[in-house]
PDB file of N, CA and C in Angstrom:
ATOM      1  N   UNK A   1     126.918 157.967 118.152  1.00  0.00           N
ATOM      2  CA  UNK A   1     127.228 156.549 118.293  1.00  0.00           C
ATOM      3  C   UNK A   1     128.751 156.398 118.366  1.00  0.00           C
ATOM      4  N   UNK A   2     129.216 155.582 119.261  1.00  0.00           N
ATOM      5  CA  UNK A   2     130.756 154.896 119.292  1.00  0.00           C
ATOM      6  C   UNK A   2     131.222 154.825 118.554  1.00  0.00           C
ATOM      7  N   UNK A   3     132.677 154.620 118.707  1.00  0.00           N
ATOM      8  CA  UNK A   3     133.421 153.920 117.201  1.00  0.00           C
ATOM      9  C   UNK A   3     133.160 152.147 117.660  1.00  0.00           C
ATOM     10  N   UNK A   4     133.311 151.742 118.812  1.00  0.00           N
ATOM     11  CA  UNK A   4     132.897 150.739 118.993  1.00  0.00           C
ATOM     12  C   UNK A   4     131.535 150.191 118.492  1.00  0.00           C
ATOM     13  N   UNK A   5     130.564 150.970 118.794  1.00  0.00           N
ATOM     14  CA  UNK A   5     129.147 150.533 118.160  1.00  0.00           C
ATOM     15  C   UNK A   5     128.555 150.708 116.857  1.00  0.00           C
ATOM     16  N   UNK A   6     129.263 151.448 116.125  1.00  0.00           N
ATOM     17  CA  UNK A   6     129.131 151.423 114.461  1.00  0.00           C
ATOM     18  C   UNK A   6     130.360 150.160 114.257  1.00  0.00           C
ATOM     19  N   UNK A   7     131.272 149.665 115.343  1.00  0.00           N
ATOM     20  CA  UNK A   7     132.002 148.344 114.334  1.00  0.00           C
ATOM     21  C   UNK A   7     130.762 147.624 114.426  1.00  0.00           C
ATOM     22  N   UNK A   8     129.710 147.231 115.831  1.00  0.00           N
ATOM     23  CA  UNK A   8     129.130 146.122 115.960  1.00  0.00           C
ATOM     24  C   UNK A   8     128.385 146.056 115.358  1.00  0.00           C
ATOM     25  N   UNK A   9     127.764 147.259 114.645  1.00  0.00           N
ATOM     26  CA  UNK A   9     126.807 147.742 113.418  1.00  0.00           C
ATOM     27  C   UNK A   9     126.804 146.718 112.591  1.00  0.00           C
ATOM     28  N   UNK A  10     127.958 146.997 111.694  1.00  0.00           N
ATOM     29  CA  UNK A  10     128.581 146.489 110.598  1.00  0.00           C
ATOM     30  C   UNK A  10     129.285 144.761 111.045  1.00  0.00           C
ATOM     31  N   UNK A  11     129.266 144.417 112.037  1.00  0.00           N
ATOM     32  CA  UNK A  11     129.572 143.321 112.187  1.00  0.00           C
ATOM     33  C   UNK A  11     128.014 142.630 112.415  1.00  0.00           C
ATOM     34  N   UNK A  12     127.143 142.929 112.701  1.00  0.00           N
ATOM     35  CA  UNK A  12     125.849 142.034 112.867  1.00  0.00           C
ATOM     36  C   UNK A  12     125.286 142.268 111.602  1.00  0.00           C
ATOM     37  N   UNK A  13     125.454 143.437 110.392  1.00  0.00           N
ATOM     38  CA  UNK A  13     124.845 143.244 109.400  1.00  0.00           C
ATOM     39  C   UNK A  13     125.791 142.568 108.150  1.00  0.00           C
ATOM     40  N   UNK A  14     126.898 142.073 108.688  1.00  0.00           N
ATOM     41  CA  UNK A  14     127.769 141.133 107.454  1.00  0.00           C
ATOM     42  C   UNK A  14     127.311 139.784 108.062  1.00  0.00           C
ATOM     43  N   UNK A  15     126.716 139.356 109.728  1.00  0.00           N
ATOM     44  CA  UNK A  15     126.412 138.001 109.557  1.00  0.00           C
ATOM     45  C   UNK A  15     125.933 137.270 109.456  1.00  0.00           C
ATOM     46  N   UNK A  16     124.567 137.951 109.319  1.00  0.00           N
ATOM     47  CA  UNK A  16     123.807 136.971 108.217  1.00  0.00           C
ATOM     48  C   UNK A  16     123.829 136.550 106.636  1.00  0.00           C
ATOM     49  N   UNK A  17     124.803 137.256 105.807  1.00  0.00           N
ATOM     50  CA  UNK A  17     125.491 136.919 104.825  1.00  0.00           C
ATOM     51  C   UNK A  17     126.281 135.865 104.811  1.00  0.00           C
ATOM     52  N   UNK A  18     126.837 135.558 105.949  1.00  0.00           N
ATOM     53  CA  UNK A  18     127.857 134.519 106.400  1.00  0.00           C
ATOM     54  C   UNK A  18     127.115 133.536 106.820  1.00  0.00           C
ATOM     55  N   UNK A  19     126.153 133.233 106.767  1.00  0.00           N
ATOM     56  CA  UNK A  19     125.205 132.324 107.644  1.00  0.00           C
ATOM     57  C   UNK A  19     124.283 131.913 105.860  1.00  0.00           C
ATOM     58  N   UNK A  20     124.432 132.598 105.182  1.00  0.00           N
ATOM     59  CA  UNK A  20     123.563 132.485 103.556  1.00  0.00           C
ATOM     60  C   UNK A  20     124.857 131.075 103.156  1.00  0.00           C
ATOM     61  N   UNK A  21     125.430 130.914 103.454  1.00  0.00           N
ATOM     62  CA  UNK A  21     126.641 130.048 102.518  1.00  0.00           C
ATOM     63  C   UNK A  21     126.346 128.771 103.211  1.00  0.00           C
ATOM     64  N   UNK A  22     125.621 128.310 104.206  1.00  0.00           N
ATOM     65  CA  UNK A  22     125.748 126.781 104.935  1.00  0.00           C
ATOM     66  C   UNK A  22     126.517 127.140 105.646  1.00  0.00           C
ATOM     67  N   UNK A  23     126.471 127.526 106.766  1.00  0.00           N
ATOM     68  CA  UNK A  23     127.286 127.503 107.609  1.00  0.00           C
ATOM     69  C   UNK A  23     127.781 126.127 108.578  1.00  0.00           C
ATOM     70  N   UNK A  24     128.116 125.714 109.043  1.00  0.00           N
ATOM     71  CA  UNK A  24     128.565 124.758 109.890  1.00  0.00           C
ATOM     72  C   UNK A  24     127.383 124.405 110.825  1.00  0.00           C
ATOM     73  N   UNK A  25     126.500 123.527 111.251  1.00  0.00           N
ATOM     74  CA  UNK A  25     125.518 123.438 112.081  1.00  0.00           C
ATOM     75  C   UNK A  25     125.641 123.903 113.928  1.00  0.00           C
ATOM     76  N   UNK A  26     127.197 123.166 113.829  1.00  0.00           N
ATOM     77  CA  UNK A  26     127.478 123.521 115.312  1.00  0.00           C
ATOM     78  C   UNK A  26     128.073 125.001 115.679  1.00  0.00           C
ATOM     79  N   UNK A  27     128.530 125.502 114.228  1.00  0.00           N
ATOM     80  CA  UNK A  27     129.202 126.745 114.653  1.00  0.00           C
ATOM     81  C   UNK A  27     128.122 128.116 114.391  1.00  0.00           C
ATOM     82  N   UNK A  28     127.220 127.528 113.692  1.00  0.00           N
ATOM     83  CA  UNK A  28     125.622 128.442 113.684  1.00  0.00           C
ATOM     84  C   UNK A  28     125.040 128.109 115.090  1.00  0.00           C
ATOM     85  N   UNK A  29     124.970 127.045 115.444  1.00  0.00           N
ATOM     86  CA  UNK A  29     124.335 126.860 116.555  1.00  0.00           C
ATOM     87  C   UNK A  29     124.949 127.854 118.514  1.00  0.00           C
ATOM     88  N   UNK A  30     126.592 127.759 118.155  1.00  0.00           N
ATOM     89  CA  UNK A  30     127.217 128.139 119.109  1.00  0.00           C
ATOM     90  C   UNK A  30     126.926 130.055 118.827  1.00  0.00           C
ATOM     91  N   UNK A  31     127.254 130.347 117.330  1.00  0.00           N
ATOM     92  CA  UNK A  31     126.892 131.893 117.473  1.00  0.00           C
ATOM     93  C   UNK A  31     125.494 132.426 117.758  1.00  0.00           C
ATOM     94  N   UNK A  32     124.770 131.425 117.526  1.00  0.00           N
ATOM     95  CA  UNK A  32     123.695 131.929 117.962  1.00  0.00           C
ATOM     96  C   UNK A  32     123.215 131.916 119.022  1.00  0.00           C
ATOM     97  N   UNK A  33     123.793 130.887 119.756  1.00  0.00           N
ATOM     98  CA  UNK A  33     123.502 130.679 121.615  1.00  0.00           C
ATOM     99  C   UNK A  33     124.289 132.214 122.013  1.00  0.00           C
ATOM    100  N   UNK A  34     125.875 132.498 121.969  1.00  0.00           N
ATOM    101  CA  UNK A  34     125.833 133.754 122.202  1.00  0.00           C
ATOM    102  C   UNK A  34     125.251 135.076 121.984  1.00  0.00           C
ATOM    103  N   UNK A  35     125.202 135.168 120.424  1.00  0.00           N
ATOM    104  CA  UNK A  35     124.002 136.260 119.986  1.00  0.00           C
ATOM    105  C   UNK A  35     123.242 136.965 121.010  1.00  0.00           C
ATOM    106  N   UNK A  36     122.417 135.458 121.314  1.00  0.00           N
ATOM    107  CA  UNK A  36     120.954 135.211 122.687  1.00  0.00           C
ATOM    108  C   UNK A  36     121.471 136.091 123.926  1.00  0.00           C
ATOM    109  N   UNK A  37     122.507 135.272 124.135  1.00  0.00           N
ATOM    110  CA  UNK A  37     123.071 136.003 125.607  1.00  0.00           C
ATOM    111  C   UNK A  37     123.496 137.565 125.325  1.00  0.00           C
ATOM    112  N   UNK A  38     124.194 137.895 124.251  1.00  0.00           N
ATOM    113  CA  UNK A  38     124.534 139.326 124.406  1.00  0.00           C
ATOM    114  C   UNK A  38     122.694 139.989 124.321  1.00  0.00           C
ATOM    115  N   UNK A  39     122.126 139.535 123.470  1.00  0.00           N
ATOM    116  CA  UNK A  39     120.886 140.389 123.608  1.00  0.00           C
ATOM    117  C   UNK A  39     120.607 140.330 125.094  1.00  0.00           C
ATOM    118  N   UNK A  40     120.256 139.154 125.545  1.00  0.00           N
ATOM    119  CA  UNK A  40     120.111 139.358 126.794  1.00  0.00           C
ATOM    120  C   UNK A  40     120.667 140.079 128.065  1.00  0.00           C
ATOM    121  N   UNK A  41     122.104 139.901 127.951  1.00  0.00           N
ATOM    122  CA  UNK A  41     122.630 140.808 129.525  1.00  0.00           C
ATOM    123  C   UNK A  41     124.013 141.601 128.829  1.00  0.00           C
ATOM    124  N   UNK A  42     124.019 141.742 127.141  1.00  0.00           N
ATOM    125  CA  UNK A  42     124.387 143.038 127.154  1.00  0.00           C
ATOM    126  C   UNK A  42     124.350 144.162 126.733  1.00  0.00           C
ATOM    127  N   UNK A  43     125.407 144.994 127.205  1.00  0.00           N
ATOM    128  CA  UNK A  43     125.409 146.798 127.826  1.00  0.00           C
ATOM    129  C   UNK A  43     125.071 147.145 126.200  1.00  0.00           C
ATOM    130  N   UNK A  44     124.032 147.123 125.688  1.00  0.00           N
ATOM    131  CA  UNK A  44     123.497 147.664 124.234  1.00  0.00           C
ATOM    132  C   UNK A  44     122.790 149.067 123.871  1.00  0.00           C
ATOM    133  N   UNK A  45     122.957 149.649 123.423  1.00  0.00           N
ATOM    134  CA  UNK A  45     122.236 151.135 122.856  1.00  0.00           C
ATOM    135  C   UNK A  45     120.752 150.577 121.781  1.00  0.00           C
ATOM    136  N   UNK A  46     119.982 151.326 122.004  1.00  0.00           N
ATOM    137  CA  UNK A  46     118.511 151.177 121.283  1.00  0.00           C
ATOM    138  C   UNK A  46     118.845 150.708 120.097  1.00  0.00           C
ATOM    139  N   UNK A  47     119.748 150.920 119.296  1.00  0.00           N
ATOM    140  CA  UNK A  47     119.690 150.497 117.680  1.00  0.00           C
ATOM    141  C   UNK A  47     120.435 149.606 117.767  1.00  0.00           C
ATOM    142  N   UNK A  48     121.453 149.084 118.768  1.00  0.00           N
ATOM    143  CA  UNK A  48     121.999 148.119 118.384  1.00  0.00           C
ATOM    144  C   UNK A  48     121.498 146.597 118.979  1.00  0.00           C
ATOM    145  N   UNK A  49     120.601 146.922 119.583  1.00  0.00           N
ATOM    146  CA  UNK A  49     119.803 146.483 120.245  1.00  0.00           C
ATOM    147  C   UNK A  49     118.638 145.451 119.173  1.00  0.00           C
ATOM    148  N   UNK A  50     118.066 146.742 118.666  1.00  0.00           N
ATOM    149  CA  UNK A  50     117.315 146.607 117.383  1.00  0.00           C
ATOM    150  C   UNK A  50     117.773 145.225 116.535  1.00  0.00           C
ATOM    151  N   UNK A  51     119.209 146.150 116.423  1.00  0.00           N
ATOM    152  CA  UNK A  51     119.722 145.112 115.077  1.00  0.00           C
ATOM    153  C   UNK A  51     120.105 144.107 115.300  1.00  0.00           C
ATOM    154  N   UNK A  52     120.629 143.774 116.549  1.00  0.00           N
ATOM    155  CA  UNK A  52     120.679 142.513 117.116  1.00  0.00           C
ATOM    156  C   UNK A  52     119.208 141.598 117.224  1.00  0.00           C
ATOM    157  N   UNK A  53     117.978 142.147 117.091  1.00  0.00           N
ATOM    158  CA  UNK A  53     117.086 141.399 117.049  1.00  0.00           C
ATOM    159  C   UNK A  53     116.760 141.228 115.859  1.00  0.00           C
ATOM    160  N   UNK A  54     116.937 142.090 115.385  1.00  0.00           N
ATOM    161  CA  UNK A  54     116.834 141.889 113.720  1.00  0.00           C
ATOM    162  C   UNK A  54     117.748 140.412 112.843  1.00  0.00           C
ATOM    163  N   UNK A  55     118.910 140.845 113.584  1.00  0.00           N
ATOM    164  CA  UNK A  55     120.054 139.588 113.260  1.00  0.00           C
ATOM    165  C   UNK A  55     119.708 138.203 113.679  1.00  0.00           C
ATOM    166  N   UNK A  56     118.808 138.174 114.847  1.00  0.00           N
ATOM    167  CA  UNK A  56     118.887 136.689 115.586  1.00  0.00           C
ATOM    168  C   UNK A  56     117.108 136.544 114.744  1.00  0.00           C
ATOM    169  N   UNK A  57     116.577 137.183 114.090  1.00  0.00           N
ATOM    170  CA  UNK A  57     114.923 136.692 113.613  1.00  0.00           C
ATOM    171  C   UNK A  57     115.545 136.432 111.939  1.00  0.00           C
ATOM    172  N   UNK A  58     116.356 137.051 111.300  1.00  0.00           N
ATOM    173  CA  UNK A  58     117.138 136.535 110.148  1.00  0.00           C
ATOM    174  C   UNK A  58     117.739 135.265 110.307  1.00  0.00           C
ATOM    175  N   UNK A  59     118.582 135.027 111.694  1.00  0.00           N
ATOM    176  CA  UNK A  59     118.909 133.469 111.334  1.00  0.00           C
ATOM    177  C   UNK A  59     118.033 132.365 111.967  1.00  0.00           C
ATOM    178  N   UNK A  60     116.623 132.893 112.331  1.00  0.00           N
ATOM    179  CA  UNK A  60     115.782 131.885 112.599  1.00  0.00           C
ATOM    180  C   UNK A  60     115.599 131.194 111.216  1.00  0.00           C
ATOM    181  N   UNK A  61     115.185 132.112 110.551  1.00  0.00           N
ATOM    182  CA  UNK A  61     114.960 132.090 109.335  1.00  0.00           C
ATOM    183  C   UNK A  61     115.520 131.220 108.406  1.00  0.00           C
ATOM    184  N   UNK A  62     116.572 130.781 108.600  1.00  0.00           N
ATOM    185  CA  UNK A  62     117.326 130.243 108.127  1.00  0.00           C
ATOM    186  C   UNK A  62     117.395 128.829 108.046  1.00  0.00           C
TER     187      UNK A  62
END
């Protein structure tokens, strides 16, 4: 794995922690419209892939 793709690792599993505090409605709403799109059209490896779906069914959740 990348050094790039172990940051994004660790950056999709600190943000749903950040999303536990109330986040802002519009600024949950805007990260999560992107979220959508990177799952969708981007250049992702199988696990990060994963965890990105993992990340966007955690802040359904929410």
């Amino acid at each position: 794995m990348t050094e790039l793709s172990e940051s994004r690792n660790e950056f999709y599993e600190k943000l749903i922690h950040s999303f536990q505090n109330d986040a802002d409605p519009q600024i949950y709403d805007k990260i999560y419209s992107n979220l959508c799109g990177l799952l969708a059209h981007g250049d992702l490896n199988n696990k990060e892939y994963d965890l990105l779906k993992e990340v966007l069914y955690e802040l359904e959740r929410i």
